[in-house]
C-alpha atoms as a PDB file:
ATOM      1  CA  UNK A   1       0.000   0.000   0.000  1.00  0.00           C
ATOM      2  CA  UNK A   2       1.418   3.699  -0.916  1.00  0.00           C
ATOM      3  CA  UNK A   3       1.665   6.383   1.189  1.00  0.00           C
ATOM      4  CA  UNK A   4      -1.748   8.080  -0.562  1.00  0.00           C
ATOM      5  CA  UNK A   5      -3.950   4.659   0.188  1.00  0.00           C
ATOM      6  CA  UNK A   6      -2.563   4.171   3.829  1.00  0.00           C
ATOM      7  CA  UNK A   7      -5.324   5.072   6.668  1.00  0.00           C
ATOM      8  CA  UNK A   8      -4.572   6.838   9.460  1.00  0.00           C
ATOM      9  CA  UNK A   9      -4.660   3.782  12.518  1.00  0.00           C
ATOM     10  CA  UNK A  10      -6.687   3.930  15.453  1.00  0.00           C
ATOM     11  CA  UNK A  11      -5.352   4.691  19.062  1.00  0.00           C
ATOM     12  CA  UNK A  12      -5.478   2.219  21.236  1.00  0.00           C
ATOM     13  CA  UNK A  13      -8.402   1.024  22.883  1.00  0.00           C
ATOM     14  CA  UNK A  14      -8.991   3.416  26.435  1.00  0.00           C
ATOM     15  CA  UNK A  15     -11.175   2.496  29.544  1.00  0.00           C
ATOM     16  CA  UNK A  16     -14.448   2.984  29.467  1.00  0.00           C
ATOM     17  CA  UNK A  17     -15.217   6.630  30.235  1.00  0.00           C
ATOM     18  CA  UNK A  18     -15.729   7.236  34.181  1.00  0.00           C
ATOM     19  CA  UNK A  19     -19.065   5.951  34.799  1.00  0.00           C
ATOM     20  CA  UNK A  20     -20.470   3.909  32.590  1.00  0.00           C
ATOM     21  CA  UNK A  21     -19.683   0.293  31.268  1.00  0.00           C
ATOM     22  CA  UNK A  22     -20.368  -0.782  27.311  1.00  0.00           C
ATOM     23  CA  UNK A  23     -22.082  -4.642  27.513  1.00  0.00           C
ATOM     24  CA  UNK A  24     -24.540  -6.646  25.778  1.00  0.00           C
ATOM     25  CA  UNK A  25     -28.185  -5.701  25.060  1.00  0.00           C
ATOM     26  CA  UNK A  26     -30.757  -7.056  28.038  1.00  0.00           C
ATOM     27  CA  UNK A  27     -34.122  -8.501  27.306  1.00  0.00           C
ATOM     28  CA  UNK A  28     -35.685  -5.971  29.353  1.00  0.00           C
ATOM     29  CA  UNK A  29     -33.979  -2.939  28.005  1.00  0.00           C
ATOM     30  CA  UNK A  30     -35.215  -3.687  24.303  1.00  0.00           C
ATOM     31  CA  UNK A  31     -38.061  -1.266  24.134  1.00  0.00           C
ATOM     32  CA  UNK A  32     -35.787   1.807  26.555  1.00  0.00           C
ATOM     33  CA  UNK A  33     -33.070   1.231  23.338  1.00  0.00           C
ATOM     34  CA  UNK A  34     -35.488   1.414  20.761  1.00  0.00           C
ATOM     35  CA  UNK A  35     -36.763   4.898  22.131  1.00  0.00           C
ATOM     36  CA  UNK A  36     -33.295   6.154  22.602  1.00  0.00           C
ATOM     37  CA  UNK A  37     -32.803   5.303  19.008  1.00  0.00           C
ATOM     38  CA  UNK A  38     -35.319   6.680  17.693  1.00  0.00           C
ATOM     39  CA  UNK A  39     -35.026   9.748  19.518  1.00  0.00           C
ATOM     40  CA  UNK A  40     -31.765  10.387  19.159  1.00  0.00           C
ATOM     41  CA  UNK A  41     -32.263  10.172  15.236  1.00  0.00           C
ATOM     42  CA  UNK A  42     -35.364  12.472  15.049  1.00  0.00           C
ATOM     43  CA  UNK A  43     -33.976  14.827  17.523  1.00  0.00           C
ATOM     44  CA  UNK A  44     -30.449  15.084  15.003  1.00  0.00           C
ATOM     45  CA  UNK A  45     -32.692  15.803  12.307  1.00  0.00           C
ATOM     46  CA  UNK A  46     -31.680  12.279  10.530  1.00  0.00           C
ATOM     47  CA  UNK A  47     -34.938  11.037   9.142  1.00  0.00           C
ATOM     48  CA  UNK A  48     -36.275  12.190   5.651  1.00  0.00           C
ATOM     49  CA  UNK A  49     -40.044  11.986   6.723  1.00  0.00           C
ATOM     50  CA  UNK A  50     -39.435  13.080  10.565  1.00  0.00           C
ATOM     51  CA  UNK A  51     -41.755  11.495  12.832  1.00  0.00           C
ATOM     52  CA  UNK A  52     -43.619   9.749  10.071  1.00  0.00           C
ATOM     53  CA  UNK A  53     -40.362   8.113   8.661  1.00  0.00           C
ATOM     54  CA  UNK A  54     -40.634   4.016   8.726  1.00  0.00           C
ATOM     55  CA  UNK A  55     -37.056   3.769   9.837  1.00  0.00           C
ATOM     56  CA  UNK A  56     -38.638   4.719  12.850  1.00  0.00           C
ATOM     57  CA  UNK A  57     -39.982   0.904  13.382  1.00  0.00           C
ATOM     58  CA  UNK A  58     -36.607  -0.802  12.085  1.00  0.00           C
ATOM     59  CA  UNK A  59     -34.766   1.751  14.956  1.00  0.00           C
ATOM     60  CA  UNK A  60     -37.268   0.829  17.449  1.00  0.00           C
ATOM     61  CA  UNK A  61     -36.811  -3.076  16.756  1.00  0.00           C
ATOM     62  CA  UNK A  62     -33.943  -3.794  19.002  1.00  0.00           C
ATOM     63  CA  UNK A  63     -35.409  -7.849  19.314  1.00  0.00           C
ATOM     64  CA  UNK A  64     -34.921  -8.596  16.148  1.00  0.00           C
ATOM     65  CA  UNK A  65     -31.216  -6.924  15.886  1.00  0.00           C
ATOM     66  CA  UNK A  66     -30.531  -8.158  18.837  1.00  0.00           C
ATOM     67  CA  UNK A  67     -31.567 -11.849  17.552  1.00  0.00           C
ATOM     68  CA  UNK A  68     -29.656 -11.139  14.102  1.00  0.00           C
ATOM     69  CA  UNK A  69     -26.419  -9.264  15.254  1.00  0.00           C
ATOM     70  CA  UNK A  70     -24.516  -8.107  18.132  1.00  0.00           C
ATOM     71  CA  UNK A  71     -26.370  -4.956  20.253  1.00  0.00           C
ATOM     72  CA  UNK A  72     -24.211  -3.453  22.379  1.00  0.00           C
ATOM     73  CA  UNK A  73     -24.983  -0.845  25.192  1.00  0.00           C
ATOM     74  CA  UNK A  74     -23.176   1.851  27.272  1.00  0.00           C
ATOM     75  CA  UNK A  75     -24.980   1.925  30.948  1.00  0.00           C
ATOM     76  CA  UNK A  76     -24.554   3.836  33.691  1.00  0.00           C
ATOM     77  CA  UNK A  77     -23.616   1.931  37.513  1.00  0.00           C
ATOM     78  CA  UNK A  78     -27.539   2.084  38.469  1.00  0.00           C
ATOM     79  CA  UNK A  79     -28.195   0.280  35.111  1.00  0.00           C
ATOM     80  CA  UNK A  80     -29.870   3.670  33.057  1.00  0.00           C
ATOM     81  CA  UNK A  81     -28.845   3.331  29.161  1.00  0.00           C
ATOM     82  CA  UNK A  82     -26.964   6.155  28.213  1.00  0.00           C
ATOM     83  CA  UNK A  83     -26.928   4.747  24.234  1.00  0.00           C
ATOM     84  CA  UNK A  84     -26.398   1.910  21.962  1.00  0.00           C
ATOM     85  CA  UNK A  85     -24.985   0.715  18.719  1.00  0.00           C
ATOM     86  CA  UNK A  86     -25.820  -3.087  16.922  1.00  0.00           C
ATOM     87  CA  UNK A  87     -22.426  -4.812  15.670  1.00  0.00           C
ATOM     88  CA  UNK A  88     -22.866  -6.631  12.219  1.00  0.00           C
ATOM     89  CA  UNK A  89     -19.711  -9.407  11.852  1.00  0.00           C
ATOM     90  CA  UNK A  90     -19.307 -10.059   8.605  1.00  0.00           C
ATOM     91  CA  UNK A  91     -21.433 -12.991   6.984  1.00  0.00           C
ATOM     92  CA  UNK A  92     -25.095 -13.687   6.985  1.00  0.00           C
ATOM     93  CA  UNK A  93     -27.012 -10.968   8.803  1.00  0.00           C
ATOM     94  CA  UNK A  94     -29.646  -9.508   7.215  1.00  0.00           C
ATOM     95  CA  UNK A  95     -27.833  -6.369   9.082  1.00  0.00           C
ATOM     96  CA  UNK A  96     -24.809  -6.552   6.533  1.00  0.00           C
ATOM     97  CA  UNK A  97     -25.716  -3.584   4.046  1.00  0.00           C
ATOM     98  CA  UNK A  98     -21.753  -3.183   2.962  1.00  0.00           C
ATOM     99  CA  UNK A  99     -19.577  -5.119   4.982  1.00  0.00           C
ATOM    100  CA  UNK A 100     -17.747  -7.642   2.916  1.00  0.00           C
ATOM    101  CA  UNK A 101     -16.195 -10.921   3.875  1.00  0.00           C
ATOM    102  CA  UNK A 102     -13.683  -9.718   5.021  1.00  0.00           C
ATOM    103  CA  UNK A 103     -15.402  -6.916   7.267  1.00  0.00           C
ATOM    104  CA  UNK A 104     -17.351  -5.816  10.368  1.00  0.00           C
ATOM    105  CA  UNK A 105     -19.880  -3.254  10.132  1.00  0.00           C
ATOM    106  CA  UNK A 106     -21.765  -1.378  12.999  1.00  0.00           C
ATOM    107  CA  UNK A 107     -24.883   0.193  12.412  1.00  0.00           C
ATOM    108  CA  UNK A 108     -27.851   2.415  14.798  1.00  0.00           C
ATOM    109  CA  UNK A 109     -24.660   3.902  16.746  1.00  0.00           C
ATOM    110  CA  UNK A 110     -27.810   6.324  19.066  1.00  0.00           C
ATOM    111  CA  UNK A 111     -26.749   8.096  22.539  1.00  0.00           C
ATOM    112  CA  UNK A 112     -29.417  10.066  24.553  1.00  0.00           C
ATOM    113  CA  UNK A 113     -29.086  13.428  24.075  1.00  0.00           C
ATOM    114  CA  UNK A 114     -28.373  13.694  28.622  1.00  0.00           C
ATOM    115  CA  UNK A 115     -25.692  11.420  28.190  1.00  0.00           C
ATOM    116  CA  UNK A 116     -24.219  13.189  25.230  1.00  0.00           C
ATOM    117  CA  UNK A 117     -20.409  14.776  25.518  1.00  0.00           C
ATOM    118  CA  UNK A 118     -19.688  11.709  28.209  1.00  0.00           C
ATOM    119  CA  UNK A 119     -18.064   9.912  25.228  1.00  0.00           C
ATOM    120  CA  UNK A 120     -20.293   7.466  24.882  1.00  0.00           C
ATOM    121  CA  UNK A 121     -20.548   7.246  21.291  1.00  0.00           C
ATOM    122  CA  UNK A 122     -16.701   7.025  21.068  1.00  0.00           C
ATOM    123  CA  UNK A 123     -16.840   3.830  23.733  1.00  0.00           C
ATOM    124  CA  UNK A 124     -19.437   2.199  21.616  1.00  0.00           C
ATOM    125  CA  UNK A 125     -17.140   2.841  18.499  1.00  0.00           C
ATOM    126  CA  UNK A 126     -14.467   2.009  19.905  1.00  0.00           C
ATOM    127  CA  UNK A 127     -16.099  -1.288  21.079  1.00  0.00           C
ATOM    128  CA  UNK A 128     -17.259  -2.661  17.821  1.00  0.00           C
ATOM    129  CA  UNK A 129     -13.486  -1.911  16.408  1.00  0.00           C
ATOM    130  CA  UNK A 130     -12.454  -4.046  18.956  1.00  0.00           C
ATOM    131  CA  UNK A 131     -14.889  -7.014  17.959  1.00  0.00           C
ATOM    132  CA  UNK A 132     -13.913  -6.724  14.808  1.00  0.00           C
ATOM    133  CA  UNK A 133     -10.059  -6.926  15.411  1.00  0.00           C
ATOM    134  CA  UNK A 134     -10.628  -9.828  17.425  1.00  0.00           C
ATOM    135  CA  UNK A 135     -12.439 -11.366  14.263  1.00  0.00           C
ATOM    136  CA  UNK A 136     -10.069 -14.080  12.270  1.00  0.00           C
ATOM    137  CA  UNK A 137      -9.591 -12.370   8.834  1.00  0.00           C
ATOM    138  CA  UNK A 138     -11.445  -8.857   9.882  1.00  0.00           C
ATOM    139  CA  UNK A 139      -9.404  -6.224   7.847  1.00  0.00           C
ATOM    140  CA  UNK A 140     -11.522  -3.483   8.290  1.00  0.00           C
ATOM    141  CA  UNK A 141     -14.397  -2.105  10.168  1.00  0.00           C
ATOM    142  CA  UNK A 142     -17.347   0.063   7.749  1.00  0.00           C
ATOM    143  CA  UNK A 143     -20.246   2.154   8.493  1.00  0.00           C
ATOM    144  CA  UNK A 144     -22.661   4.252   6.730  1.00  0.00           C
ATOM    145  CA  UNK A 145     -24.198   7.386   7.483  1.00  0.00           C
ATOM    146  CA  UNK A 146     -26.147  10.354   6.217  1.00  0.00           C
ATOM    147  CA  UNK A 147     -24.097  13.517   5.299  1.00  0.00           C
ATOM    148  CA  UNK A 148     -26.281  15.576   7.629  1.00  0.00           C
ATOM    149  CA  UNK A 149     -24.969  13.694  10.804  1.00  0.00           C
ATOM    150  CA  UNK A 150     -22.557  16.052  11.524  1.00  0.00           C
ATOM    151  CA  UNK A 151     -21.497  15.366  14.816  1.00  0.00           C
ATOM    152  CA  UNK A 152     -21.101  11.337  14.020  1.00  0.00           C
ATOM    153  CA  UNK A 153     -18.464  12.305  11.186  1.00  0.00           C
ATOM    154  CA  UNK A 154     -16.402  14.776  13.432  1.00  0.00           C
ATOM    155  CA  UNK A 155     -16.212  11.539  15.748  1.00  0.00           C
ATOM    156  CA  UNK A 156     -15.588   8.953  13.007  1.00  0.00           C
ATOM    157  CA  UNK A 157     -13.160  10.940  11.496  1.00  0.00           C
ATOM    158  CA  UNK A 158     -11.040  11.704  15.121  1.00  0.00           C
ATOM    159  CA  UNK A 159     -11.550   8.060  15.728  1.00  0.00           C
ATOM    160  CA  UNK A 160      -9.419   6.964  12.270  1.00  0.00           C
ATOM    161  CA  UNK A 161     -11.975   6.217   9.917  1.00  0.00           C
ATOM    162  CA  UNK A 162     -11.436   7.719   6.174  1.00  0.00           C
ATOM    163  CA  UNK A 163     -14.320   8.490   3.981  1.00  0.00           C
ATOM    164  CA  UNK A 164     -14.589   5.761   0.982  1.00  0.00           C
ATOM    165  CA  UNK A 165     -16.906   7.861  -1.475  1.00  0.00           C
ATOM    166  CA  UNK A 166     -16.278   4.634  -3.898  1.00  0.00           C
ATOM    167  CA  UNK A 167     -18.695   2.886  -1.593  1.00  0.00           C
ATOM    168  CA  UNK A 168     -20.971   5.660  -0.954  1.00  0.00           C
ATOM    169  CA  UNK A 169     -24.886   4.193  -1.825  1.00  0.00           C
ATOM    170  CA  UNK A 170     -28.644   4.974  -1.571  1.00  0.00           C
ATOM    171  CA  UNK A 171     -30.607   2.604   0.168  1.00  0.00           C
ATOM    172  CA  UNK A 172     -34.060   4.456  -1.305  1.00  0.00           C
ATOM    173  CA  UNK A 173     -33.787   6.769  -3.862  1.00  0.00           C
ATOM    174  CA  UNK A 174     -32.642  10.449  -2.785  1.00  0.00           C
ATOM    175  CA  UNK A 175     -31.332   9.064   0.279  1.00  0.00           C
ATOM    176  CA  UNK A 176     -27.401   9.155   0.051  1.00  0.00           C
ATOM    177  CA  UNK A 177     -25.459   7.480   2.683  1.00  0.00           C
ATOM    178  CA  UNK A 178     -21.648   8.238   3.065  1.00  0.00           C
ATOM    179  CA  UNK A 179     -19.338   5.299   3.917  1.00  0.00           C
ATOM    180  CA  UNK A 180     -16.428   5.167   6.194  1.00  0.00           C
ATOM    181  CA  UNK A 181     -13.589   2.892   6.785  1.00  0.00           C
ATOM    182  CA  UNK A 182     -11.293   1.994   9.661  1.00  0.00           C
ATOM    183  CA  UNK A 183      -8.399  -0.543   9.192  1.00  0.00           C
ATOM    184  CA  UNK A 184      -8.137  -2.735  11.628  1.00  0.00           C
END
């Protein structure tokens, strides 16, 4: 690889910010997720049809990504969610929209807006990068995301990732999605 196609690498992995721990989805806190999601994304402005969008439902459906990938959440000591983000491994989830075999993806990265400047969506990030270097034959970890989530790129792009406009897609027409790239 040359000098222009190298990717910055990531920093190492630091403890979880004072305060709050980053572990696997519960049962119980299904529905709590799902409304952090979805608020977090109508409150950022990130749905094309606002409060009528049908993203809405897939955000709200933490079961079912829960039961097809890897949901991860940042809580606080006395067990309040403070956000969430679903892993995708590469390979047979329905959750995969651009990982390829050789790739992890993360998707629904959502912190409520209290918890927000704690660095909770960097602990969550940082997280899923380090399921996916612990992956046999993960080179790289992708995401996508709309190019009016501002504060998500400012935070991707600290964290290492490089933009891949080569990979940039539209999952409905007139709704571009940006993709980004970490090497693992």
């Amino acid at each position: 690889m040359d000098a222009a196609t190298t990717q910055p690498s990531v920093p190492p992995p630091a403890p979880p910010a004072a305060g709050f721990t980053i572990r696997p989805v519960r049962p119980a806190e299904h529905a709590a997720l799902g409304e952090i999601s979805a608020r977090a994304y109508l409150d950022d402005r990130l749905l094309t049809h606002g409060a009528d969008d049908p993203y809405l439902d897939v955000l709200r459906d933490v079961p079912r990504r829960a039961a097809e990938a890897e949901v991860l959440v940042a809580a606080d000591p006395d067990g309040a969610l403070l956000g969430g983000v679903t892993f995708v491994p590469s390979g047979g989830t329905p959750w995969a929209d651009i990982a390829g075999p050789d790739e992890a993806e993360f998707r629904v990265l959502a912190v409520d807006g209290a918890a927000r400047g704690r660095g909770v969506g960097e602990a969550l990030v940082q997280a899923c990068a380090e399921r996916a270097r612990a992956r046999e034959g993960c080179v790289r970890l992708v995401l996508s995301v709309v190019p009016e989530a501002v504060a998500a790129r400012r935070l991707y792009d600290r964290m290492g990732f490089a933009r891949a406009p080569h990979r940039d897609w539209e999952p409905l027409p007139g709704l571009p999605l940006h993709v980004y790239e970490l090497t693992l």
